[in-house]
C-alpha atoms as a PDB file:
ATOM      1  CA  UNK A   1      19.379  11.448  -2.133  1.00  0.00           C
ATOM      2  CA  UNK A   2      17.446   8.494  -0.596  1.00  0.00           C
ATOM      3  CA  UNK A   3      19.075   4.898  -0.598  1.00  0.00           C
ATOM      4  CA  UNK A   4      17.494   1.685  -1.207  1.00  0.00           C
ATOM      5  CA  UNK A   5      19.010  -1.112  -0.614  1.00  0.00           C
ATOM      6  CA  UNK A   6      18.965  -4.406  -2.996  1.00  0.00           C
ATOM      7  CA  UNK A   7      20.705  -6.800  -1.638  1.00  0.00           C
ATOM      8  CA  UNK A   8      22.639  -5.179   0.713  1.00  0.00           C
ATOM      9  CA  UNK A   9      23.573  -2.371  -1.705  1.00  0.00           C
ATOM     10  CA  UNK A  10      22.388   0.887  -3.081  1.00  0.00           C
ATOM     11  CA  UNK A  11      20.621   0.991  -5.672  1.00  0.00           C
ATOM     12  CA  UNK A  12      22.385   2.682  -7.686  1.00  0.00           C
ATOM     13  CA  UNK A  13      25.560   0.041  -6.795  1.00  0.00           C
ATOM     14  CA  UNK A  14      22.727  -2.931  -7.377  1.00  0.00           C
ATOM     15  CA  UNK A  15      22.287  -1.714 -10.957  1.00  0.00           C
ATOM     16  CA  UNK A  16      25.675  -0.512 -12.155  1.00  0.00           C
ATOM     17  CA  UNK A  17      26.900  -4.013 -11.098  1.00  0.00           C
ATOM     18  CA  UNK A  18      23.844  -6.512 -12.044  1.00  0.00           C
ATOM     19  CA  UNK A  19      23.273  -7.812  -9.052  1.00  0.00           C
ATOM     20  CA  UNK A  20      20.005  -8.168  -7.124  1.00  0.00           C
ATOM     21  CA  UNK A  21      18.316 -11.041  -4.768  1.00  0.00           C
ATOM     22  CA  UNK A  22      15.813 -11.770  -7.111  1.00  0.00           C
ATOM     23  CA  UNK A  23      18.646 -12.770 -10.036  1.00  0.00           C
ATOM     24  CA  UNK A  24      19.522 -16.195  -9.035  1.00  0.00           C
ATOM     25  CA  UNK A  25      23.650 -16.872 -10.585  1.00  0.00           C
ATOM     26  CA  UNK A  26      25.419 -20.405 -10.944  1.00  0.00           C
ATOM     27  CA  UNK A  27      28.607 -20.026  -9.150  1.00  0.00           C
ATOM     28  CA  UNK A  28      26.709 -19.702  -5.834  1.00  0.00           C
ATOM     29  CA  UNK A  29      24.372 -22.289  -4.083  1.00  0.00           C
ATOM     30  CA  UNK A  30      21.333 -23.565  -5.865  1.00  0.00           C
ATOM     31  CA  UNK A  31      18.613 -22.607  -3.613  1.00  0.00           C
ATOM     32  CA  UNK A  32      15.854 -20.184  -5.208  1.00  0.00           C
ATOM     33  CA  UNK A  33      16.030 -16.808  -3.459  1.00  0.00           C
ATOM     34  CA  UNK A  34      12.375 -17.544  -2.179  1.00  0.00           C
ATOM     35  CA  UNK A  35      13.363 -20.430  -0.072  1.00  0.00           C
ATOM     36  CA  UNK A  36      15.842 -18.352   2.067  1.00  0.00           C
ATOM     37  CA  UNK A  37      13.973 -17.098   5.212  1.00  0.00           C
ATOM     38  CA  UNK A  38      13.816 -13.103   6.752  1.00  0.00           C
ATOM     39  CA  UNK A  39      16.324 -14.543   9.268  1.00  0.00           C
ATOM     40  CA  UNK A  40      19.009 -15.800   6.664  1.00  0.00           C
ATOM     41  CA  UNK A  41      18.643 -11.936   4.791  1.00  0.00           C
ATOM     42  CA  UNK A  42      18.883 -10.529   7.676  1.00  0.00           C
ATOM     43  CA  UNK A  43      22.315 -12.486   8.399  1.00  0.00           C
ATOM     44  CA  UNK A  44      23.604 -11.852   5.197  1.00  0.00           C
ATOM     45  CA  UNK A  45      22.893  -8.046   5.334  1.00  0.00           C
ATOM     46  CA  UNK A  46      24.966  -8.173   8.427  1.00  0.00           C
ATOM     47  CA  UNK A  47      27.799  -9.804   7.262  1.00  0.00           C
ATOM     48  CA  UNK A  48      27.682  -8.069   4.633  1.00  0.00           C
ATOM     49  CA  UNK A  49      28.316  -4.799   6.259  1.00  0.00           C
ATOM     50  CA  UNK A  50      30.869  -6.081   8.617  1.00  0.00           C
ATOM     51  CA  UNK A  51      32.883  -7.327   5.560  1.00  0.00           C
ATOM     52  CA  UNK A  52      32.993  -3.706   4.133  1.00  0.00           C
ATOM     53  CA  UNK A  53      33.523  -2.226   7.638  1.00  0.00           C
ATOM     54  CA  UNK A  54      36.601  -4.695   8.201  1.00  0.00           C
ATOM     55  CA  UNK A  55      38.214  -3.977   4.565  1.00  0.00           C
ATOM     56  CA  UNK A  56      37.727  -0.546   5.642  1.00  0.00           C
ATOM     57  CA  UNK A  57      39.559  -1.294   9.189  1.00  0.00           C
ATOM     58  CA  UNK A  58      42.892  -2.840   7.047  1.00  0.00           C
ATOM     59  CA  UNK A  59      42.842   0.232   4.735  1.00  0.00           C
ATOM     60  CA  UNK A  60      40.866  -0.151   2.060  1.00  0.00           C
ATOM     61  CA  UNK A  61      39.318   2.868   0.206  1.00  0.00           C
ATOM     62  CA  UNK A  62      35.651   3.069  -0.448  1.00  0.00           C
ATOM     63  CA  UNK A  63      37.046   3.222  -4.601  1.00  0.00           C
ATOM     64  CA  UNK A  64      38.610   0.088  -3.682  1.00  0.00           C
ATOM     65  CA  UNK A  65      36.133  -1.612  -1.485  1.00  0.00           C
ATOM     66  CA  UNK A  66      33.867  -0.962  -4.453  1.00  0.00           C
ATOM     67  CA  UNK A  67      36.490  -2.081  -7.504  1.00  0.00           C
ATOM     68  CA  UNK A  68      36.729  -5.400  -4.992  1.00  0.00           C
ATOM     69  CA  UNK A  69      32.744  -5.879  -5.485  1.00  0.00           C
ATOM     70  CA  UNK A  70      32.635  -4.796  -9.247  1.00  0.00           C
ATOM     71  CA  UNK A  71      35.550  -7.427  -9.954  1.00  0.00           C
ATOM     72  CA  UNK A  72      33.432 -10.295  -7.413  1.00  0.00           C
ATOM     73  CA  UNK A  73      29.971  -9.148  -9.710  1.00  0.00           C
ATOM     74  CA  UNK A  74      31.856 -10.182 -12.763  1.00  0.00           C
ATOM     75  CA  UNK A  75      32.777 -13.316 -11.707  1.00  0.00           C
ATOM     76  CA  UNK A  76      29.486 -14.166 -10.967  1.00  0.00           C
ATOM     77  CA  UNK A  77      28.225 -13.096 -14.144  1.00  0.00           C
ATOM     78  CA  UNK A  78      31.199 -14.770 -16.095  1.00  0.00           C
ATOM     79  CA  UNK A  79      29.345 -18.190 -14.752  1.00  0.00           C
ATOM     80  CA  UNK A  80      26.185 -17.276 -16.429  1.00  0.00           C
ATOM     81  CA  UNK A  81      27.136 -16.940 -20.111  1.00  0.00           C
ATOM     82  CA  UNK A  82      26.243 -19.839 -22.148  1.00  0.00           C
ATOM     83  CA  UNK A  83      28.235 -21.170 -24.642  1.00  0.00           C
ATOM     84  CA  UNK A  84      27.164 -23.122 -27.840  1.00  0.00           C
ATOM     85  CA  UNK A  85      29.952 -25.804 -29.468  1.00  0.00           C
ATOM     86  CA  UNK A  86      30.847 -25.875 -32.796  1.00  0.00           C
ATOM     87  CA  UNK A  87      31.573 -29.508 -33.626  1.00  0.00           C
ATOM     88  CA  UNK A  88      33.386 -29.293 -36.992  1.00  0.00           C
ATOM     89  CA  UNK A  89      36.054 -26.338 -35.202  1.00  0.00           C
ATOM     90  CA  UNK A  90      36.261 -27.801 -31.970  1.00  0.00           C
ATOM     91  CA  UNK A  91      35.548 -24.389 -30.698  1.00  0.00           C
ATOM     92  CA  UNK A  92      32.282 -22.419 -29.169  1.00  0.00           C
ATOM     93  CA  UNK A  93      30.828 -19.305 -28.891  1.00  0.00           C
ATOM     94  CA  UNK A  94      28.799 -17.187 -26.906  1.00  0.00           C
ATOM     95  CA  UNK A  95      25.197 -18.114 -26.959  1.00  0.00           C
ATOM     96  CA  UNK A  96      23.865 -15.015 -24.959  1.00  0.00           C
ATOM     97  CA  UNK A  97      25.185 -11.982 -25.373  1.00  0.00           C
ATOM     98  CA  UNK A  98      23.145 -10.422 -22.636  1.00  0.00           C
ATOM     99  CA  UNK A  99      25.444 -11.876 -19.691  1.00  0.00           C
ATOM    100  CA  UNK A 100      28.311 -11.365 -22.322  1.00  0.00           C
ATOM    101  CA  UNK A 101      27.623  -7.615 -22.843  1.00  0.00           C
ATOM    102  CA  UNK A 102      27.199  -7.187 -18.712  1.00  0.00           C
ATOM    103  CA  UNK A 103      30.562  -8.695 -18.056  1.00  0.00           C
ATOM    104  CA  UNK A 104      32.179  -6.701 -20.356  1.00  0.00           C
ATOM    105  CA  UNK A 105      30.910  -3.446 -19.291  1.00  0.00           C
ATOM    106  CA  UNK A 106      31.887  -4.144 -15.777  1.00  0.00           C
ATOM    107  CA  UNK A 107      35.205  -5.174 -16.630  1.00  0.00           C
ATOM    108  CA  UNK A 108      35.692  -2.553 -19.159  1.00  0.00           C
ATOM    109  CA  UNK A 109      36.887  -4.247 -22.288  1.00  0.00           C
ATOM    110  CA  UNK A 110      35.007  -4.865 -25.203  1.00  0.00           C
ATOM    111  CA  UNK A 111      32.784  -7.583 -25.821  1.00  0.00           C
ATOM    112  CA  UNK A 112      35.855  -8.987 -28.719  1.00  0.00           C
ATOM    113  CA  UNK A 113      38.032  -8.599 -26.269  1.00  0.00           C
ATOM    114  CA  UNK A 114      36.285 -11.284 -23.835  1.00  0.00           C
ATOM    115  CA  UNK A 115      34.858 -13.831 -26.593  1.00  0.00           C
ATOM    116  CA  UNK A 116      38.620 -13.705 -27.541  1.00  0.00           C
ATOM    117  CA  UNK A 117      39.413 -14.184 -23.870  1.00  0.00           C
ATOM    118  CA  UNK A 118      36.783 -17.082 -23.069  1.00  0.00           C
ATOM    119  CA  UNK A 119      36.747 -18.829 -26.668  1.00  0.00           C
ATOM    120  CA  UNK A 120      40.533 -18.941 -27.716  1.00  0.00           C
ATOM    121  CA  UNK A 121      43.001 -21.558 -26.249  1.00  0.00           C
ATOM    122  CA  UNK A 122      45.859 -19.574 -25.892  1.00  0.00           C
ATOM    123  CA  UNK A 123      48.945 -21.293 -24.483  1.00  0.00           C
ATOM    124  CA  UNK A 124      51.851 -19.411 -22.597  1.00  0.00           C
ATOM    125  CA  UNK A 125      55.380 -20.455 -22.141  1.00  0.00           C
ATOM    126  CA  UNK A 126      58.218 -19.488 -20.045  1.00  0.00           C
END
């Protein structure tokens, strides 16, 4: 099977995960994927690859190389879902369930499961 890359991943790994150059997220900087030159993707795609050839070098398995990026993926698309607030609760909720839906999936927990997780102050004590 051919590979094409997206960046810096198959495409298959680029889809399964939700990531792609054109699909600006908020956690990381706020320049617009057009204003980053050749020479800049070019760097990227090789740091890129040594990271995954160093976390090979310290033992990493491809399974877990790839759990590492699926877990990363997530956090970036935790920073995208909106939230709406509900005044009279003091609470919110999920405004897009898009980015919501996404998250989950990667994760592998049910959409309930995370609104419970990102919307419910829950307090533990030792």
């Amino acid at each position: 099977m051919a590979e094409v890359t997206c960046n810096h991943w198959s495409l298959t790994t680029s889809q399964a995960i939700k990531l792609c150059a054109f699909c600006p997220h908020r956690y990381l900087n706020q320049t617009l994927p057009e204003d980053v030159s050749t020479a800049e993707h070019s760097l990227n795609r090789e740091k890129f690859a040594l990271l995954k050839q160093a976390l090979n070098v310290i033992g990493f398995s491809h399974l877990e190389v790839e759990n590492l990026f699926v877990i990363l993926a997530a956090i970036l698309h935790i920073g995208d879902i909106r939230f709406t607030a509900l005044t009279e609760a003091n609470s919110a909720f999920v405004s897009d369930l898009q980015f919501l839906e996404q998250v989950a999936g990667l994760l592998q927990v049910s959409t309930d499961e995370l609104v419970s997780a990102l919307t419910t102050d829950i307090q533990y004590f030792k």
